[in-house]
PDB file of N, CA and C in Angstrom:
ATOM      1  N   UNK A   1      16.753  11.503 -24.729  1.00  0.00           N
ATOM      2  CA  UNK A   1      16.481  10.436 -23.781  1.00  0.00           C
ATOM      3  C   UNK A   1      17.803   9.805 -23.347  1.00  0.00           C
ATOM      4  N   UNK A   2      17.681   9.475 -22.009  1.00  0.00           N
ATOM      5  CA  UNK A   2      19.196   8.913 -21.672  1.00  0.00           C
ATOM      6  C   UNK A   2      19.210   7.489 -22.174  1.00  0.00           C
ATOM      7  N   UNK A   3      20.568   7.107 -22.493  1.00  0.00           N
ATOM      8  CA  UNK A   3      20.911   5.524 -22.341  1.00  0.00           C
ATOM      9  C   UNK A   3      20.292   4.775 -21.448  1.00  0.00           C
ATOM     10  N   UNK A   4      19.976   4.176 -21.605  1.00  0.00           N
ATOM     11  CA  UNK A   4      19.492   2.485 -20.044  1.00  0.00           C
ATOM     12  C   UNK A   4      20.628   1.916 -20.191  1.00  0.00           C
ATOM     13  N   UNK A   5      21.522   1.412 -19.105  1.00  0.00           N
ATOM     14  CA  UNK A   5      22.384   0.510 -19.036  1.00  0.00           C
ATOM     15  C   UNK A   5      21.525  -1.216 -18.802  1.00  0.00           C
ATOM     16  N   UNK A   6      22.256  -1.869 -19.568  1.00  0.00           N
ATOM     17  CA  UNK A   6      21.753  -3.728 -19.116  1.00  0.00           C
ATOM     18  C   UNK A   6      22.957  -4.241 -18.802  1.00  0.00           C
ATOM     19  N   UNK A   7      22.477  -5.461 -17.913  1.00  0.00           N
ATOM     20  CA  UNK A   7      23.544  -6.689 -18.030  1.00  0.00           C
ATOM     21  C   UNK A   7      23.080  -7.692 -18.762  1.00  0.00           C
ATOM     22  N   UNK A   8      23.447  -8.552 -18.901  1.00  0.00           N
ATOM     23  CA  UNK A   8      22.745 -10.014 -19.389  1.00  0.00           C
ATOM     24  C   UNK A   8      22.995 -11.340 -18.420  1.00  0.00           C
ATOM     25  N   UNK A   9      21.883 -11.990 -18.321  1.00  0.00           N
ATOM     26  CA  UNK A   9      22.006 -13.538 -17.766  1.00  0.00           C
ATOM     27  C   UNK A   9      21.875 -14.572 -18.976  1.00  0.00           C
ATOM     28  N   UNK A  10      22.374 -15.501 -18.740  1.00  0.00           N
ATOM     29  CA  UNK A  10      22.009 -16.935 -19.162  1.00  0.00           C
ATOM     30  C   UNK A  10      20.813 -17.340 -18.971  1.00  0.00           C
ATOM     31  N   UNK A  11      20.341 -17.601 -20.265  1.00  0.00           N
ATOM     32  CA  UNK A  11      19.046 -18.232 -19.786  1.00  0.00           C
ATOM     33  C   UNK A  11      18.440 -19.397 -20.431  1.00  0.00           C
ATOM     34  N   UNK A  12      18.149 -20.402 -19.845  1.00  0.00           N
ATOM     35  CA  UNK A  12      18.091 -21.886 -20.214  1.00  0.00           C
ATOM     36  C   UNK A  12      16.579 -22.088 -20.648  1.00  0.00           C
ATOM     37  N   UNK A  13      16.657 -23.076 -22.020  1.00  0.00           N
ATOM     38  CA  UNK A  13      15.511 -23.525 -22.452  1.00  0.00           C
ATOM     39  C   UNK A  13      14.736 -24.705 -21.717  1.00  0.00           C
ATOM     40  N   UNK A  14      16.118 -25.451 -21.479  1.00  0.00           N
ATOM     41  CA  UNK A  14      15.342 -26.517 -20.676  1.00  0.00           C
ATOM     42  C   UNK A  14      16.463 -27.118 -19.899  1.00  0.00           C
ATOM     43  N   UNK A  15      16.754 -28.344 -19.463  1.00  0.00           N
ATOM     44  CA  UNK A  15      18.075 -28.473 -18.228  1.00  0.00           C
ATOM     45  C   UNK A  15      19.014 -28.994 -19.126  1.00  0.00           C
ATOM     46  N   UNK A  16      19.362 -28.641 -20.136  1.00  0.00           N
ATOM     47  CA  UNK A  16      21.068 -28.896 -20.801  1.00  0.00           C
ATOM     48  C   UNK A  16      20.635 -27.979 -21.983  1.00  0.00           C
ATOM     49  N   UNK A  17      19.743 -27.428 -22.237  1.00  0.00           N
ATOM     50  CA  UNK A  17      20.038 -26.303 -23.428  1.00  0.00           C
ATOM     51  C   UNK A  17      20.051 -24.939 -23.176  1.00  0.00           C
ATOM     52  N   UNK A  18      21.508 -23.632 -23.380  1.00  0.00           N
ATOM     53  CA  UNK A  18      20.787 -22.401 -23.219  1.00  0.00           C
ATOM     54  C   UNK A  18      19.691 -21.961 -24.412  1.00  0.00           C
ATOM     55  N   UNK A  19      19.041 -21.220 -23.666  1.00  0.00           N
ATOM     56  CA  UNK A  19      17.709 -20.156 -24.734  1.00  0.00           C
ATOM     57  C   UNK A  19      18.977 -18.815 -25.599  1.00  0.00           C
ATOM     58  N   UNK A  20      19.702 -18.242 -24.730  1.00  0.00           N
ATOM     59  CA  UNK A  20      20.050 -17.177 -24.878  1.00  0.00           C
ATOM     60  C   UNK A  20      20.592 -15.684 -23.603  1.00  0.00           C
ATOM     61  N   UNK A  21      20.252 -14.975 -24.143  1.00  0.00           N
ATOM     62  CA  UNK A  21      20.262 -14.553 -22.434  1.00  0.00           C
ATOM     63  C   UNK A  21      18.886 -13.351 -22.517  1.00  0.00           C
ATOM     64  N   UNK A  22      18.808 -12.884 -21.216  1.00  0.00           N
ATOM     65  CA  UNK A  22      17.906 -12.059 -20.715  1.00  0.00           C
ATOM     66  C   UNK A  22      18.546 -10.767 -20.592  1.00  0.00           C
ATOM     67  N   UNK A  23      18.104  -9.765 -21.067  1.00  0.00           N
ATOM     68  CA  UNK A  23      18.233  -8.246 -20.463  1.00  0.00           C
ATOM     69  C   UNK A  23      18.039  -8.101 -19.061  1.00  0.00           C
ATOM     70  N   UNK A  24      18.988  -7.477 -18.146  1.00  0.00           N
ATOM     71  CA  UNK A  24      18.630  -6.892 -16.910  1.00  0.00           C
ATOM     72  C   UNK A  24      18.679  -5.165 -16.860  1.00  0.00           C
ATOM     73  N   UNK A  25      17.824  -4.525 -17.089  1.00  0.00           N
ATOM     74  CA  UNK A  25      18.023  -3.128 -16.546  1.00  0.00           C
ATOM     75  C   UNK A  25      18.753  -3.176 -14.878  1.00  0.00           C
ATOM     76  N   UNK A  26      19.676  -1.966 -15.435  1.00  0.00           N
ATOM     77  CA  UNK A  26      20.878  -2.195 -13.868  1.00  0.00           C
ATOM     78  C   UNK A  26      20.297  -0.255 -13.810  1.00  0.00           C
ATOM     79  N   UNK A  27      19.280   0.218 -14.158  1.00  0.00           N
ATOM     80  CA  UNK A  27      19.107   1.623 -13.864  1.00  0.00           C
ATOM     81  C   UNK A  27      18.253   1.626 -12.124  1.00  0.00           C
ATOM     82  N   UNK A  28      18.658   2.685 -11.555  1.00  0.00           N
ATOM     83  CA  UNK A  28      17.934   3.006 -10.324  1.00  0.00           C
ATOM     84  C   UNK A  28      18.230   1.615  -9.173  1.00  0.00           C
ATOM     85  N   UNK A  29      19.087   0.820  -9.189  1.00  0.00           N
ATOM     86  CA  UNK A  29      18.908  -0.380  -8.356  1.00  0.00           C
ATOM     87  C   UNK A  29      19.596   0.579  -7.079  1.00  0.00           C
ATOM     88  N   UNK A  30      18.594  -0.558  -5.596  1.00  0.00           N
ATOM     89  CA  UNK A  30      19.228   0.188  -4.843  1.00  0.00           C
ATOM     90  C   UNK A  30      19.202  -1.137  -4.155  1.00  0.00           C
ATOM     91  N   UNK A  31      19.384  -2.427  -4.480  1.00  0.00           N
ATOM     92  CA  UNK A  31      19.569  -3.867  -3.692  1.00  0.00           C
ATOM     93  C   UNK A  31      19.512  -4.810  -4.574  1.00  0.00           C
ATOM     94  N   UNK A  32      20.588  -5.855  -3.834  1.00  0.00           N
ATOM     95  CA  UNK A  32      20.405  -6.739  -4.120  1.00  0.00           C
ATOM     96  C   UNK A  32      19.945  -8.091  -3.098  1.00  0.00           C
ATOM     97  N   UNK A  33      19.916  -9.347  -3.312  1.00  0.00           N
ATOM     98  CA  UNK A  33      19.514  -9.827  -2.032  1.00  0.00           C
ATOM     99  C   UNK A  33      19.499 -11.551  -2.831  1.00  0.00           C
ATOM    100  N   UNK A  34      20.153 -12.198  -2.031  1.00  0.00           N
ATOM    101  CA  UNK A  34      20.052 -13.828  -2.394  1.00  0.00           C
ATOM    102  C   UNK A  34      19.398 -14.170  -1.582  1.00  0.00           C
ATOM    103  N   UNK A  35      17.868 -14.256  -1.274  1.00  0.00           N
ATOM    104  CA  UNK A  35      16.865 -14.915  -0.221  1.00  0.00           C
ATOM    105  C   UNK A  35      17.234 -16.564  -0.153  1.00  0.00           C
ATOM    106  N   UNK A  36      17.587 -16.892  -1.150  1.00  0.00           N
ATOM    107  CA  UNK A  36      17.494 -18.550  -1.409  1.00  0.00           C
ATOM    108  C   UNK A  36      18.655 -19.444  -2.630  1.00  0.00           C
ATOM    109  N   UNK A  37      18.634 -20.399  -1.716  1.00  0.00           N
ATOM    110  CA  UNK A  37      19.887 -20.914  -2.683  1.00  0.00           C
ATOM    111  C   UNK A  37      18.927 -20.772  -4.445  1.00  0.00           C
ATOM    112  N   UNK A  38      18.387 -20.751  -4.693  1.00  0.00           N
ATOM    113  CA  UNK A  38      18.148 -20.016  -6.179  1.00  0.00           C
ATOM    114  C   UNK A  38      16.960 -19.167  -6.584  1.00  0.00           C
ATOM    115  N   UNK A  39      17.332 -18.350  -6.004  1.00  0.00           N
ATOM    116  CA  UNK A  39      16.913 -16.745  -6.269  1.00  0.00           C
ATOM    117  C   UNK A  39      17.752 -15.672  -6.110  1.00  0.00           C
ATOM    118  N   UNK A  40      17.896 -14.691  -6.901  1.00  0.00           N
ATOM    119  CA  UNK A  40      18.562 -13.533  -6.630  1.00  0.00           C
ATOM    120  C   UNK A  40      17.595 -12.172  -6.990  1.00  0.00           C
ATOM    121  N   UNK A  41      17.320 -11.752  -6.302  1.00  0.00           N
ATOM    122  CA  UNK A  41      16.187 -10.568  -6.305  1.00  0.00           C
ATOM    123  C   UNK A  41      17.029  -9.100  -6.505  1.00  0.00           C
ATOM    124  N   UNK A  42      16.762  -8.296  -7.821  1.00  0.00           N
ATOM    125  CA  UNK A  42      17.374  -7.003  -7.907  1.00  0.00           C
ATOM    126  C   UNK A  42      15.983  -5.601  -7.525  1.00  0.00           C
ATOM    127  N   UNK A  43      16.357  -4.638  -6.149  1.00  0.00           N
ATOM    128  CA  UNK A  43      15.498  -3.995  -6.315  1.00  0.00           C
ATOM    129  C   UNK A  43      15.637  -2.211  -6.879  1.00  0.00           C
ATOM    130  N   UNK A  44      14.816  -1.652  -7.693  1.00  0.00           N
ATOM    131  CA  UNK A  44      14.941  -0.738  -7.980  1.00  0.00           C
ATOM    132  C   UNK A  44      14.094   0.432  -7.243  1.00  0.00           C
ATOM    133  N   UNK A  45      14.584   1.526  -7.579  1.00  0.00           N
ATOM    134  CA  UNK A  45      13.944   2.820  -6.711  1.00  0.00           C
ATOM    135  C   UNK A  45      12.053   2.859  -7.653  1.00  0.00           C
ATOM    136  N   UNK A  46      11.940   2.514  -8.312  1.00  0.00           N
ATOM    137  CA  UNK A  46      10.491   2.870  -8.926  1.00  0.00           C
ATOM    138  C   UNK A  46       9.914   2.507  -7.868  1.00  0.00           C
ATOM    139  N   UNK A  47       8.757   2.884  -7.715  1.00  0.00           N
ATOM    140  CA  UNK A  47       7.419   3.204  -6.576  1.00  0.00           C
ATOM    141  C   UNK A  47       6.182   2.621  -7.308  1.00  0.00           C
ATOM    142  N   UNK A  48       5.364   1.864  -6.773  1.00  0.00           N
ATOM    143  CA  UNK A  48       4.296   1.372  -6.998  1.00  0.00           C
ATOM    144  C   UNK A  48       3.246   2.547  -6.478  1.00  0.00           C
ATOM    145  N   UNK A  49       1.964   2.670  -6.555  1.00  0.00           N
ATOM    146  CA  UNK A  49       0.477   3.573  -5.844  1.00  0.00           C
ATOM    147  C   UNK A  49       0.989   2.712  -4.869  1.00  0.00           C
ATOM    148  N   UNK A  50       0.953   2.370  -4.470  1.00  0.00           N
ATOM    149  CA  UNK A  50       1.103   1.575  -2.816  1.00  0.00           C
ATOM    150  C   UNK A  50       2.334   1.811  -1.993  1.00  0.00           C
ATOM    151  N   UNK A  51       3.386   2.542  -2.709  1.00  0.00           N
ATOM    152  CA  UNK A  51       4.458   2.441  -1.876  1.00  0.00           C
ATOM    153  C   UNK A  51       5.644   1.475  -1.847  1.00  0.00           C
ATOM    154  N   UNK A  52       5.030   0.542  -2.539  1.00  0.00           N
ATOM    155  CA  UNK A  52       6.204  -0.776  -2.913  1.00  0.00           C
ATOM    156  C   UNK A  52       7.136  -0.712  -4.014  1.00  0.00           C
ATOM    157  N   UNK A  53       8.391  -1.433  -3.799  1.00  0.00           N
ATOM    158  CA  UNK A  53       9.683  -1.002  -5.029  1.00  0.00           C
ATOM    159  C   UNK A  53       9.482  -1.664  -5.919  1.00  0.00           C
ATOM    160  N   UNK A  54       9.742  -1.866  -6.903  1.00  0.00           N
ATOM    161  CA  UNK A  54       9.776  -2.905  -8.145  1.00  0.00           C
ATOM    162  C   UNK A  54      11.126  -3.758  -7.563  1.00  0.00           C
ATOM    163  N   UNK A  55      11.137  -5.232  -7.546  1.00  0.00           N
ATOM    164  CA  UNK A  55      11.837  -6.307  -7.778  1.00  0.00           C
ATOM    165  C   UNK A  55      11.915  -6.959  -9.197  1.00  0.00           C
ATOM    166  N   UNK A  56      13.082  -7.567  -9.743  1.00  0.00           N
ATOM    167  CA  UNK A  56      13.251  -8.642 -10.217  1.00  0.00           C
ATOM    168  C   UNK A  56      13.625  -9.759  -9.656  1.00  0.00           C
ATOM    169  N   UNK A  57      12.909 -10.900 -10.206  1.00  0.00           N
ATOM    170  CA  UNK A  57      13.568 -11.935  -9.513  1.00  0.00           C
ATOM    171  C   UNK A  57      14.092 -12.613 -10.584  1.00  0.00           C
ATOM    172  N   UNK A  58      15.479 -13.212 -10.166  1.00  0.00           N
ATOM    173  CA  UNK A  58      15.903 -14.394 -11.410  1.00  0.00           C
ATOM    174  C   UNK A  58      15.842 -15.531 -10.782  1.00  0.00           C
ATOM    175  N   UNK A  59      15.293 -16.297 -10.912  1.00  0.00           N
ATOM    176  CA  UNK A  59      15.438 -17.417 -10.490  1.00  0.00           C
ATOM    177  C   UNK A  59      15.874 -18.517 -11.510  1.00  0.00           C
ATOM    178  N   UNK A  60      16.880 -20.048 -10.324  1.00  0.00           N
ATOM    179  CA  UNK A  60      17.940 -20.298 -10.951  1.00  0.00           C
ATOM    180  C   UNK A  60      17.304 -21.661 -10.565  1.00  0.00           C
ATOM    181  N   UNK A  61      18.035 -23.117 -11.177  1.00  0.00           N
ATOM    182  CA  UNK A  61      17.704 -24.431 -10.811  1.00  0.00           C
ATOM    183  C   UNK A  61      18.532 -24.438  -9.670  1.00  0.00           C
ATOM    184  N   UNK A  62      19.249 -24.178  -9.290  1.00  0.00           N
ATOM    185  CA  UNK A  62      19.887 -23.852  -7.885  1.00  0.00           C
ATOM    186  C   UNK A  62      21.282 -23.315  -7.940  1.00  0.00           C
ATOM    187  N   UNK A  63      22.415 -23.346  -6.967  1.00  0.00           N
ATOM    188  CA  UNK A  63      23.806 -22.872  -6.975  1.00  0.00           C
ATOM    189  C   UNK A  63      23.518 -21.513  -6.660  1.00  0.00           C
ATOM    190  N   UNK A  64      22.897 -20.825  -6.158  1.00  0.00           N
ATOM    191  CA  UNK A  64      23.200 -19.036  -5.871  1.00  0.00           C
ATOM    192  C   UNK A  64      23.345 -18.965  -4.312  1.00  0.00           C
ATOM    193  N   UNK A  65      24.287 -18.091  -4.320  1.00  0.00           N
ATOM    194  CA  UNK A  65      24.986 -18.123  -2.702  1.00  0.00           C
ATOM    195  C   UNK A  65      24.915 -16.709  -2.568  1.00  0.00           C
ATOM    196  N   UNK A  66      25.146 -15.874  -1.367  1.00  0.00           N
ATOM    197  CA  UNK A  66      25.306 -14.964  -1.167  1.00  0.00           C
ATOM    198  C   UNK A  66      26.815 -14.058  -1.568  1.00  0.00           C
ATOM    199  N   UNK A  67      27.729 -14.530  -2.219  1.00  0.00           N
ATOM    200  CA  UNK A  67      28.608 -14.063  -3.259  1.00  0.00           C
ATOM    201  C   UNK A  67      28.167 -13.618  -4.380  1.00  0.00           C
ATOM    202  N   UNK A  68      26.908 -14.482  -4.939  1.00  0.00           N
ATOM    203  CA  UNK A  68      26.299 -14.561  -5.913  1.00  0.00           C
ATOM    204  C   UNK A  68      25.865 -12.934  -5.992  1.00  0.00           C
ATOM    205  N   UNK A  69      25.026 -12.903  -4.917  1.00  0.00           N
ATOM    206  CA  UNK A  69      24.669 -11.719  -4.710  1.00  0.00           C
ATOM    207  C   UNK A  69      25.963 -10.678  -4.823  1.00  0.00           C
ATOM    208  N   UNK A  70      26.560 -10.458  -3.756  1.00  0.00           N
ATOM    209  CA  UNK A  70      27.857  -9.668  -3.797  1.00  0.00           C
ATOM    210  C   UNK A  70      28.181  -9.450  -5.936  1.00  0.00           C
ATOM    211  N   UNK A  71      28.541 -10.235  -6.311  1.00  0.00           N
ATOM    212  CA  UNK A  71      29.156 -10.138  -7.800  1.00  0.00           C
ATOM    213  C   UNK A  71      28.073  -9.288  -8.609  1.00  0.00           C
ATOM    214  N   UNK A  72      27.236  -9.503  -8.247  1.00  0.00           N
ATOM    215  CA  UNK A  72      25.949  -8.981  -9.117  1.00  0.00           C
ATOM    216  C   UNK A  72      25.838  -7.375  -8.600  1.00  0.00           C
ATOM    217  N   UNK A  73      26.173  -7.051  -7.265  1.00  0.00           N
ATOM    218  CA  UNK A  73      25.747  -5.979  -7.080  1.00  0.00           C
ATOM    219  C   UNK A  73      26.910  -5.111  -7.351  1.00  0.00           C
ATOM    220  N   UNK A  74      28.777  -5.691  -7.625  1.00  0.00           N
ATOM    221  CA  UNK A  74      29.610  -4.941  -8.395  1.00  0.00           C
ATOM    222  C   UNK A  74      29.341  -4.695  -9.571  1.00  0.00           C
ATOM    223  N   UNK A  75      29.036  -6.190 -10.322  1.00  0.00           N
ATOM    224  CA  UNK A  75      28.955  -6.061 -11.685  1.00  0.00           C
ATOM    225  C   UNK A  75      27.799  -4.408 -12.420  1.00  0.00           C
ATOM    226  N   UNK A  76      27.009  -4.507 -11.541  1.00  0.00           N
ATOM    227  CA  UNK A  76      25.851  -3.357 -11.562  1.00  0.00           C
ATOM    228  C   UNK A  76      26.240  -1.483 -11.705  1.00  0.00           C
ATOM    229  N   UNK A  77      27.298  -2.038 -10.749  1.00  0.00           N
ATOM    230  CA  UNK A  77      27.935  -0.708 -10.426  1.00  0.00           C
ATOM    231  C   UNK A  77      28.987  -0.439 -11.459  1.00  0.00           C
ATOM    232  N   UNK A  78      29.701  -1.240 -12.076  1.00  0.00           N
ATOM    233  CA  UNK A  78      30.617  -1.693 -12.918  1.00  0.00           C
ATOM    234  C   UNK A  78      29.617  -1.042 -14.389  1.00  0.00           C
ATOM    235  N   UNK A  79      29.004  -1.517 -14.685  1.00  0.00           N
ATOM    236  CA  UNK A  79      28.224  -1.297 -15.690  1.00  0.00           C
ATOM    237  C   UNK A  79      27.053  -0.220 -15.839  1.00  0.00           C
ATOM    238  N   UNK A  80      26.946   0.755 -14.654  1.00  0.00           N
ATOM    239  CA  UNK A  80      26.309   2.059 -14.499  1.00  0.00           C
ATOM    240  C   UNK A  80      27.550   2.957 -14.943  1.00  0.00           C
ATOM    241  N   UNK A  81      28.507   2.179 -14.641  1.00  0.00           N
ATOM    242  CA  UNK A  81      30.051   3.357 -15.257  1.00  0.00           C
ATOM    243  C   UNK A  81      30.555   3.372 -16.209  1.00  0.00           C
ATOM    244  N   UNK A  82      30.036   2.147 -17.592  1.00  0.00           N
ATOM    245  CA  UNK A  82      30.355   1.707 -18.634  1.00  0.00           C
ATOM    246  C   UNK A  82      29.111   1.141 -19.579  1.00  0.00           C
ATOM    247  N   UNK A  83      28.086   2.070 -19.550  1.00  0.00           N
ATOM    248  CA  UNK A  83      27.230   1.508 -20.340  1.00  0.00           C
ATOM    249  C   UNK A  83      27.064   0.965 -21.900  1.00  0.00           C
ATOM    250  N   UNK A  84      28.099   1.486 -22.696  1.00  0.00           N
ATOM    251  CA  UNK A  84      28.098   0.914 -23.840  1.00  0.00           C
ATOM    252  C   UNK A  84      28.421  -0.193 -23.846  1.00  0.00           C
ATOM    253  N   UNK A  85      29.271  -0.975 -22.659  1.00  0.00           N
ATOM    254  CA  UNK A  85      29.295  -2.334 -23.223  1.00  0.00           C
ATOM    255  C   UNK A  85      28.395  -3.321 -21.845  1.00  0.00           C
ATOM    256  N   UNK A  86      27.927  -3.859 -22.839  1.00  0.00           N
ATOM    257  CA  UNK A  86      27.083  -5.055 -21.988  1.00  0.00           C
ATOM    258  C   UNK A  86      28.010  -6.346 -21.363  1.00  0.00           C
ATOM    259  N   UNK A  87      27.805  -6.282 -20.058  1.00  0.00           N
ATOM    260  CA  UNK A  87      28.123  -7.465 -19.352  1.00  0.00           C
ATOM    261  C   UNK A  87      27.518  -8.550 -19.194  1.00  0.00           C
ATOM    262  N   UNK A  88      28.035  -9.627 -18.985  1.00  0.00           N
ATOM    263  CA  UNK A  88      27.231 -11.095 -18.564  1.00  0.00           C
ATOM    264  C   UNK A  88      27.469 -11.396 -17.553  1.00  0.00           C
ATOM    265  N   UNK A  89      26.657 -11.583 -16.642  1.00  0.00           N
ATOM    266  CA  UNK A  89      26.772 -12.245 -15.179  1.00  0.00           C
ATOM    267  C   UNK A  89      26.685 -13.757 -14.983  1.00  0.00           C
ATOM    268  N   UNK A  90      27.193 -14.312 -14.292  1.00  0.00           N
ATOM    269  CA  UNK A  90      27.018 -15.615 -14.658  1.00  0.00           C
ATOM    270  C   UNK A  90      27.529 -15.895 -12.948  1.00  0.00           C
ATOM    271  N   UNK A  91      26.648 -17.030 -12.131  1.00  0.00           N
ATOM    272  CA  UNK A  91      27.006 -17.428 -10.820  1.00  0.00           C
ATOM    273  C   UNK A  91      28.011 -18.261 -10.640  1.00  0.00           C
ATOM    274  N   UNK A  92      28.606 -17.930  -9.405  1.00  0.00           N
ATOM    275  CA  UNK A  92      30.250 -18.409  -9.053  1.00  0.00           C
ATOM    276  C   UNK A  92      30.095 -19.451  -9.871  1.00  0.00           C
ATOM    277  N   UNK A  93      28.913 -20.661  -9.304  1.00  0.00           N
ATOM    278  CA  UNK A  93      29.266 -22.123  -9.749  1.00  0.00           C
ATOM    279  C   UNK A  93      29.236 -22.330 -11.426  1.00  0.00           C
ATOM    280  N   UNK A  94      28.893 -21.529 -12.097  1.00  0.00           N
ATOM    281  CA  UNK A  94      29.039 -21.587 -13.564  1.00  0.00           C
ATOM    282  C   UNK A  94      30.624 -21.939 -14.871  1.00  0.00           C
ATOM    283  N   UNK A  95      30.854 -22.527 -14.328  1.00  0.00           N
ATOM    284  CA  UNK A  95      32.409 -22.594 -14.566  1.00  0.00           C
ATOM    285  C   UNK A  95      32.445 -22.627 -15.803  1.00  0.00           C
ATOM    286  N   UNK A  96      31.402 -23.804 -16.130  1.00  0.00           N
ATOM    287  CA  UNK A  96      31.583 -24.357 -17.756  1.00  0.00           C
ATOM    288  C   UNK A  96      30.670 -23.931 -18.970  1.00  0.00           C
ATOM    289  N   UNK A  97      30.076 -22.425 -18.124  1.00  0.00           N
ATOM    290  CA  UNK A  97      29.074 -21.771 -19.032  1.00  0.00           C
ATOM    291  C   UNK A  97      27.802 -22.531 -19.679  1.00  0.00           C
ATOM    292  N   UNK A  98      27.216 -23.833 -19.054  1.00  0.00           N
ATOM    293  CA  UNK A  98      26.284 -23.988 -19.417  1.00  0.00           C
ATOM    294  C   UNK A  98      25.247 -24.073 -18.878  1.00  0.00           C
ATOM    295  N   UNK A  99      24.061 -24.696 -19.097  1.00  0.00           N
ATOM    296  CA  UNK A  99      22.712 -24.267 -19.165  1.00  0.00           C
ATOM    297  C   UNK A  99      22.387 -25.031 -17.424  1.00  0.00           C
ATOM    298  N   UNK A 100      23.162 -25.555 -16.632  1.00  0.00           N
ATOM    299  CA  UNK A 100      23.261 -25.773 -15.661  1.00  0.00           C
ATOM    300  C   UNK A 100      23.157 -24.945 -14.374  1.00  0.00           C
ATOM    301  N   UNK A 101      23.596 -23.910 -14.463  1.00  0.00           N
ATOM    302  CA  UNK A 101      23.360 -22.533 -13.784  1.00  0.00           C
ATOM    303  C   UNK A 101      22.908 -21.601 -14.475  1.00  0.00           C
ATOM    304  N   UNK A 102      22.287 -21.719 -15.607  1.00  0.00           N
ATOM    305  CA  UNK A 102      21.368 -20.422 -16.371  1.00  0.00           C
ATOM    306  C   UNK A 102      19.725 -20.100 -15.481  1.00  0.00           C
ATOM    307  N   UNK A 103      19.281 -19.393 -15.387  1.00  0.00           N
ATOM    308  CA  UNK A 103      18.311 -18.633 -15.321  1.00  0.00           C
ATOM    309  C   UNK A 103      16.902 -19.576 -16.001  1.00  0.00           C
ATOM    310  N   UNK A 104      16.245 -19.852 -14.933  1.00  0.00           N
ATOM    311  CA  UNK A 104      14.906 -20.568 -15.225  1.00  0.00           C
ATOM    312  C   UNK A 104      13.717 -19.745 -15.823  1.00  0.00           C
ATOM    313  N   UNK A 105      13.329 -18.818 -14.977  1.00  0.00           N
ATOM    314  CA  UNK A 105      12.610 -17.274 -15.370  1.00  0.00           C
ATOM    315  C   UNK A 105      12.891 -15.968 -14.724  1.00  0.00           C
ATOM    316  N   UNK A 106      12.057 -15.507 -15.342  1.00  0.00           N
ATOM    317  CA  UNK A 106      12.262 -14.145 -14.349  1.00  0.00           C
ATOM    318  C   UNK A 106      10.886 -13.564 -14.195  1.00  0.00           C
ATOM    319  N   UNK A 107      10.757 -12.697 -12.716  1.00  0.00           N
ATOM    320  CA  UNK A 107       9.828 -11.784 -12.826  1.00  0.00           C
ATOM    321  C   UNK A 107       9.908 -10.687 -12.413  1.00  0.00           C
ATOM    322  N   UNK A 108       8.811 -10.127 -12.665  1.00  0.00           N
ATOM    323  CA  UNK A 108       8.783  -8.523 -12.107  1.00  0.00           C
ATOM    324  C   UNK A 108       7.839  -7.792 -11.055  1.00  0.00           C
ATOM    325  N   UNK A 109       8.043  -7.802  -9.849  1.00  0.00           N
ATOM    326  CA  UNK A 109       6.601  -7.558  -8.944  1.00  0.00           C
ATOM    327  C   UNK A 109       7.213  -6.677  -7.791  1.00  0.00           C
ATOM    328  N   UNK A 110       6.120  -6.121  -7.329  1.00  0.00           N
ATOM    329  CA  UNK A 110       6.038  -5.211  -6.492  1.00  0.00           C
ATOM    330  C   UNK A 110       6.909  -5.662  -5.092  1.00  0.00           C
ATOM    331  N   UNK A 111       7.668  -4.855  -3.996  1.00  0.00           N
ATOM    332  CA  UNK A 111       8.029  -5.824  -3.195  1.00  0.00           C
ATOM    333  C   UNK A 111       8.331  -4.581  -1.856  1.00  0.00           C
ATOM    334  N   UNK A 112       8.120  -4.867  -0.618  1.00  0.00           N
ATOM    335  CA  UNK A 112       8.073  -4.169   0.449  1.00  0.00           C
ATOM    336  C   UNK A 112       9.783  -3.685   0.439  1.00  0.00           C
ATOM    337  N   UNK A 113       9.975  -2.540   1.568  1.00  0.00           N
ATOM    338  CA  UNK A 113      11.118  -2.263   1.007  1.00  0.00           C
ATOM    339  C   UNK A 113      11.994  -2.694   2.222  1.00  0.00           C
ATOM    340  N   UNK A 114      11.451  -3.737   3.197  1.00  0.00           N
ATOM    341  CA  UNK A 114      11.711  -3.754   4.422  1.00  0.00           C
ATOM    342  C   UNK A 114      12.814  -5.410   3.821  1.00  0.00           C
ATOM    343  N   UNK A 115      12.667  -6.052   2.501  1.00  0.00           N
ATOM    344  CA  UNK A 115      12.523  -7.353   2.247  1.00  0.00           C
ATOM    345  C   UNK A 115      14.556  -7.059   1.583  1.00  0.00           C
ATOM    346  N   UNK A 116      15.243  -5.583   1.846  1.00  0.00           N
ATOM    347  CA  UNK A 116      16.040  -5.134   1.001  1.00  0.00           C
ATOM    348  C   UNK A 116      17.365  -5.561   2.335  1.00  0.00           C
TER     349      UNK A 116
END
């Protein structure tokens, strides 16, 4: 079986504590996309019966810019070329590494591929 490459996010328990971080599978991505100052949506090649891609969404208490995006979609590529070691992503505005720009939740849902 092959390796899965991950990254990791920050991810906050509540608004001044981190939880820890989250696994991101960085396998098959073929987008990224900052719809909203806090969301960053990763999409992968998997196929739904319907035709739709699998998304993640991370969503953030806010600060994600479209750099945001940009960093995430090197870091991805960065870490499809180096899978033994795990990276942490963390958004521009994160300076002071805390639970301020960490990751609220995440999900996983089906998503048109027109949205890429």
């Amino acid at each position: 079986m092959a390796q899965q490459n991950f990254i990791k996010v920050p991810a906050k328990l509540d608004d001044t504590n981190l939880r820890g971080f989250i696994p991101i599978s960085v396998d098959k991505v073929i987008g990224v996309t900052a719809p909203s100052g806090t969301q960053l949506k990763i999409y992968y090649t998997f196929r739904t019966d319907t035709g739709k891609c699998l998304g993640t969404t991370l969503t953030y208490s806010s600060g994600v810019t479209q750099q945001d995006a940009e960093n995430l979609k090197d870091l991805i590529v960065k870490q499809s070329q180096e899978p033994s070691n795990v990276k942490i992503f963390r958004l521009v505005a994160d300076v002071d590494h805390d639970a301020t720009y960490a990751v609220r939740y995440s999900s996983v849902s089906p998503v048109n591929l027109s949205e890429i």
